[in-house]
Protein backbone atom coordinates (compact mmCIF):
# COMPACT_ATOMS: atom_id res chain seq x y z
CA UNK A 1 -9.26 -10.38 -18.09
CA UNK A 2 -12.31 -8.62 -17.11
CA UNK A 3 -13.53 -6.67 -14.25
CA UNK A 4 -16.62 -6.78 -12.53
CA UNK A 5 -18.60 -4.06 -11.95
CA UNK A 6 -21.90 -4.50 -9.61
CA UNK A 7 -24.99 -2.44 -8.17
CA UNK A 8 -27.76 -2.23 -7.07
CA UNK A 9 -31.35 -0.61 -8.07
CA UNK A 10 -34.42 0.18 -6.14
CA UNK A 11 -36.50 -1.91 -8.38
CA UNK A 12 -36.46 -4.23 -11.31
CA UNK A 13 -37.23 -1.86 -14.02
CA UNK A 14 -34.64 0.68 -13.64
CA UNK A 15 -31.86 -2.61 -13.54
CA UNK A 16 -33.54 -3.53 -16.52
CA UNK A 17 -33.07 -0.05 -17.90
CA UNK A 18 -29.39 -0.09 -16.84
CA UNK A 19 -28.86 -3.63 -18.79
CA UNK A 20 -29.85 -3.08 -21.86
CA UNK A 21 -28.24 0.46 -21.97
CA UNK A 22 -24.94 -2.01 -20.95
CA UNK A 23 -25.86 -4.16 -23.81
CA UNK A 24 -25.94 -1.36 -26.31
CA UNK A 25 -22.98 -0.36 -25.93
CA UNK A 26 -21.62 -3.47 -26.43
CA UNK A 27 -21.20 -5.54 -22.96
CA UNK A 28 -22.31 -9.14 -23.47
CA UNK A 29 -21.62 -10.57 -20.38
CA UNK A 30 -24.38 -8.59 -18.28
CA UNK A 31 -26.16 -10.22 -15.40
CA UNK A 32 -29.64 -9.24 -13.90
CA UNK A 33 -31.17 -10.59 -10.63
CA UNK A 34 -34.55 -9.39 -9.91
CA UNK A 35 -36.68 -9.42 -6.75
CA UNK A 36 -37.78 -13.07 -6.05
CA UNK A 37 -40.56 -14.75 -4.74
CA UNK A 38 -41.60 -14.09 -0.71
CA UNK A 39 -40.55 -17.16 0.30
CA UNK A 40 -37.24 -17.20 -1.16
CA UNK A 41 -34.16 -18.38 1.05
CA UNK A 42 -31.38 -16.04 0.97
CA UNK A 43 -29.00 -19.02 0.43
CA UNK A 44 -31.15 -19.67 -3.19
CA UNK A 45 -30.69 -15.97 -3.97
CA UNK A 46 -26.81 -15.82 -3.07
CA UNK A 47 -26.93 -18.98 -5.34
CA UNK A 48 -28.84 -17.00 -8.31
CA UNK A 49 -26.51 -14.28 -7.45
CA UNK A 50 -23.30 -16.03 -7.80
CA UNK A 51 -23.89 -17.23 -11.34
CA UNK A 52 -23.06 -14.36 -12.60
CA UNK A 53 -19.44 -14.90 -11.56
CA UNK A 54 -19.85 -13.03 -8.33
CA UNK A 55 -17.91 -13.85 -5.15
CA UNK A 56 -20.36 -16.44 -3.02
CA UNK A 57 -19.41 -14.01 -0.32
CA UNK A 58 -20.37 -11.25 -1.69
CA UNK A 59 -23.55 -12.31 -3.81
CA UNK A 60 -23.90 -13.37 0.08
CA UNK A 61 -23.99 -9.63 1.12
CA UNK A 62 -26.37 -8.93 -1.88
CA UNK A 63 -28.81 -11.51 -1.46
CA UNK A 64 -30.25 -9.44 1.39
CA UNK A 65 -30.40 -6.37 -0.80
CA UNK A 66 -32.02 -8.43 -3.49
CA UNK A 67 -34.27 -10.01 -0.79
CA UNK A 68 -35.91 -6.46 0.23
CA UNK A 69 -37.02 -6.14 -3.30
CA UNK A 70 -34.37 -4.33 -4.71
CA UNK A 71 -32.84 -5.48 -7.96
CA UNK A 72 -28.67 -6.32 -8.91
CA UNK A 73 -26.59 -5.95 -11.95
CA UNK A 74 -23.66 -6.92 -12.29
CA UNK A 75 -21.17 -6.43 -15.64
CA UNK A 76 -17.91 -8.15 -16.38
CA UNK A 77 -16.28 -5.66 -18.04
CA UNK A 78 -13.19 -6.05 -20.74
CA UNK A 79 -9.68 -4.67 -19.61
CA UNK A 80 -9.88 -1.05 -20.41
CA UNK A 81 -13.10 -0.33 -20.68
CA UNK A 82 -14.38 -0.53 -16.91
CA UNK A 83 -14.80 3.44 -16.74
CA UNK A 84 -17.34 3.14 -18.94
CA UNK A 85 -19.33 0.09 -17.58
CA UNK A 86 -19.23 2.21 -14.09
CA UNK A 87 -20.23 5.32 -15.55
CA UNK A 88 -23.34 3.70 -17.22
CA UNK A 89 -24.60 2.11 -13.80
CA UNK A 90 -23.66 5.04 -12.12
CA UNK A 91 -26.58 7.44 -14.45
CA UNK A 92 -29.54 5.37 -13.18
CA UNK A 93 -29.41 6.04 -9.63
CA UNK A 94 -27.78 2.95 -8.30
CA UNK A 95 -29.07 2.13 -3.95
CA UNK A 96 -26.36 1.66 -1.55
CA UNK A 97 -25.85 -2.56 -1.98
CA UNK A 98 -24.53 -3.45 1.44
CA UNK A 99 -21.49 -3.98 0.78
CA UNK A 100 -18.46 -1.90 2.15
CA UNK A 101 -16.92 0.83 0.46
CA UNK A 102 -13.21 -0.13 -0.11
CA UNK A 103 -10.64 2.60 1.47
CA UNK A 104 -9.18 5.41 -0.56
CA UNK A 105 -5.90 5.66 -1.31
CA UNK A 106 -3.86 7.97 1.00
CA UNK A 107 -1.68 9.72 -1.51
CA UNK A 108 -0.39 12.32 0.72
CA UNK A 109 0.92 11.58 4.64
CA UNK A 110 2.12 14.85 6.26
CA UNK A 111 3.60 12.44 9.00
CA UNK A 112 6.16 11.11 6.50
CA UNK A 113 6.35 13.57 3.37
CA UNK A 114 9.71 11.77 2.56
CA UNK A 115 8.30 8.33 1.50
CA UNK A 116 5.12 9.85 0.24
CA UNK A 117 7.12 11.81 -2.36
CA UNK A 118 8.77 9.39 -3.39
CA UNK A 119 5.90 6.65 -3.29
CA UNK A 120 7.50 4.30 -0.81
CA UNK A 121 5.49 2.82 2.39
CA UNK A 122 6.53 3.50 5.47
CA UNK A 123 7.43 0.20 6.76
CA UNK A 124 9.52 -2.16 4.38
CA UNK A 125 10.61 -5.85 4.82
CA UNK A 126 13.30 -5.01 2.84
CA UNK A 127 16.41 -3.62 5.07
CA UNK A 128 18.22 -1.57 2.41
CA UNK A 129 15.50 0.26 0.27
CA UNK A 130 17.48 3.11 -0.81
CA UNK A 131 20.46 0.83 -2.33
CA UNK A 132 17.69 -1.01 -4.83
CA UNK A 133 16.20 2.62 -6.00
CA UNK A 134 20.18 3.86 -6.84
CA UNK A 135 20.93 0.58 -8.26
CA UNK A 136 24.05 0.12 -5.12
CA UNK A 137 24.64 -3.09 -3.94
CA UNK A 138 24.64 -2.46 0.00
CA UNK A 139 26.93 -4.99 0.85
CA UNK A 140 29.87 -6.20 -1.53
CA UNK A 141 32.34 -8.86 -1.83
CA UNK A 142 34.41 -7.29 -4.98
CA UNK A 143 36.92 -5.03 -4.86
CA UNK A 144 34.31 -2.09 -5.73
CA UNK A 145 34.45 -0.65 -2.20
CA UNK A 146 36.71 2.60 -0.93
CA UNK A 147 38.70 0.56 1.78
CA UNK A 148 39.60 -2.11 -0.14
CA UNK A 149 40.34 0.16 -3.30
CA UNK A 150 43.15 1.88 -1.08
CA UNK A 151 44.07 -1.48 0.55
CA UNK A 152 42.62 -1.60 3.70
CA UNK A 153 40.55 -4.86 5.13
CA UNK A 154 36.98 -4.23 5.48
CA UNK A 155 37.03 -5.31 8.97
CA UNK A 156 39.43 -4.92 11.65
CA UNK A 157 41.12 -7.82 13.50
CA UNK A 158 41.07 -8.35 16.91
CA UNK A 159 45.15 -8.20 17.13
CA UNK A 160 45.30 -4.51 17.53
CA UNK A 161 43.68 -4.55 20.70
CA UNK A 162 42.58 -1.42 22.22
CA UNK A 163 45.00 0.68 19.99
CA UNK A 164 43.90 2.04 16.53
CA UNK A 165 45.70 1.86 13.26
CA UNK A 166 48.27 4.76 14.10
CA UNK A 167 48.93 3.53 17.78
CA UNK A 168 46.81 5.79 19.21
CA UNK A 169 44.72 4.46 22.36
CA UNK A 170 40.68 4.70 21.49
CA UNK A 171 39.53 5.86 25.03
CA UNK A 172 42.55 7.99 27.34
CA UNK A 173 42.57 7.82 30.60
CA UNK A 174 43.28 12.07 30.63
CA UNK A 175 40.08 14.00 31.21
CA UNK A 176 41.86 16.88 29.22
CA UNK A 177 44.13 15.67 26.22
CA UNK A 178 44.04 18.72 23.98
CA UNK A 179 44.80 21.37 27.23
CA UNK A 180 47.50 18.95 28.20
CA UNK A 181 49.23 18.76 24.63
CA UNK A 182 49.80 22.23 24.71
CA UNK A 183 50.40 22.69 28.23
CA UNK A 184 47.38 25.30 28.59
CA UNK A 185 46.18 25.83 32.49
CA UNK A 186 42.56 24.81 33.33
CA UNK A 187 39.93 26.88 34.87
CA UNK A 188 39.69 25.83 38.16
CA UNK A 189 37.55 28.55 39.76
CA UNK A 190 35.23 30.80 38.55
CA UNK A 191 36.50 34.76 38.45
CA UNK A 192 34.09 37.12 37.82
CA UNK A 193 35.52 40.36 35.79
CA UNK A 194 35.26 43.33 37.59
């Protein structure tokens, strides 16, 4: 696996320059793709271009670079040793090529410092996140969950009806249960102390 590395150079000499420096230090697979002829189609350039194992699309973006008499390099570096490659063609003055710089990577969002700590993005396909970092199945069919450890069905039948499990009504009809219970008096008008 290798990793391509291209730029490009005002002129043919100082690509030249950059190539065999590349070749020195031991990169074999080095392409060079000098200004052509004036009457050179920029399809026969992206051609030239993309024999050095360069994207037709982006040899594409080149070939106009290439076309204005500038000159292209482009390196297919080994795993690992990429840094290197980029530092060489970086020391002789590489032009801008035409083709876009990729983004940077965000590393820090103030918006959500949560998931930036801990280096998850902000939205998932994947409903229970937090389970699959502890290692906690969300949902469970064995008897490893609380309710069914001290016998009690996961889900509620509809039999009970509007009662709960101790008899008790969910909603009450009384406006004031707690007062009532202990037979405390509302406030029903307002007495200012004097």
């Amino acid at each position: 696996m290798s990793t391509e590395i291209t730029r490009m150079y005002a002129n043919a000499a100082t690509a030249a320059k950059a190539a065999s420096e590349l070749r020195e230090e031991g990169y074999g697979d080095v392409f060079v793709v000098g200004p052509p002829a004036a009457d050179t189609p920029l399809s026969a350039i992206a051609a030239q271009i993309a024999q050095g194992r360069v994207l037709l699309a982006d040899a594409k973006i080149y070939a106009k670079g290439v076309a204005a008499g500038h000159a292209l390099v482009t390196v297919h570096a080994p795993f690992g040793s990429g840094a290197v490659a980029t530092s060489i063609l970086e020391s002789h003055d590489p032009v801008a090529s035409g083709m876009p710089e990729p983004e940077p990577v965000k590393l820090w969002d103030e918006a959500a410092p949560l998931s930036s700590a801990m280096m998850i993005p902000l939205l998932l396909n994947d409903p229970d996140p937090v389970s699959k970092i502890i290692g906690i199945p969300a949902v469970t069919g064995s008897n490893c969950s609380l309710s069914e450890t001290i016998g009690l069905p996961l889900l509620s039948n509809s039999d009970m009806g509007d009662k709960g499990r101790l008899g008790m009504p969910y909603l009450s009809n009384n406006p004031t249960p707690l007062s009532s219970l202990f037979g405390l008096p509302l406030l029903k008008e307002f007495r200012p102390w004097t």
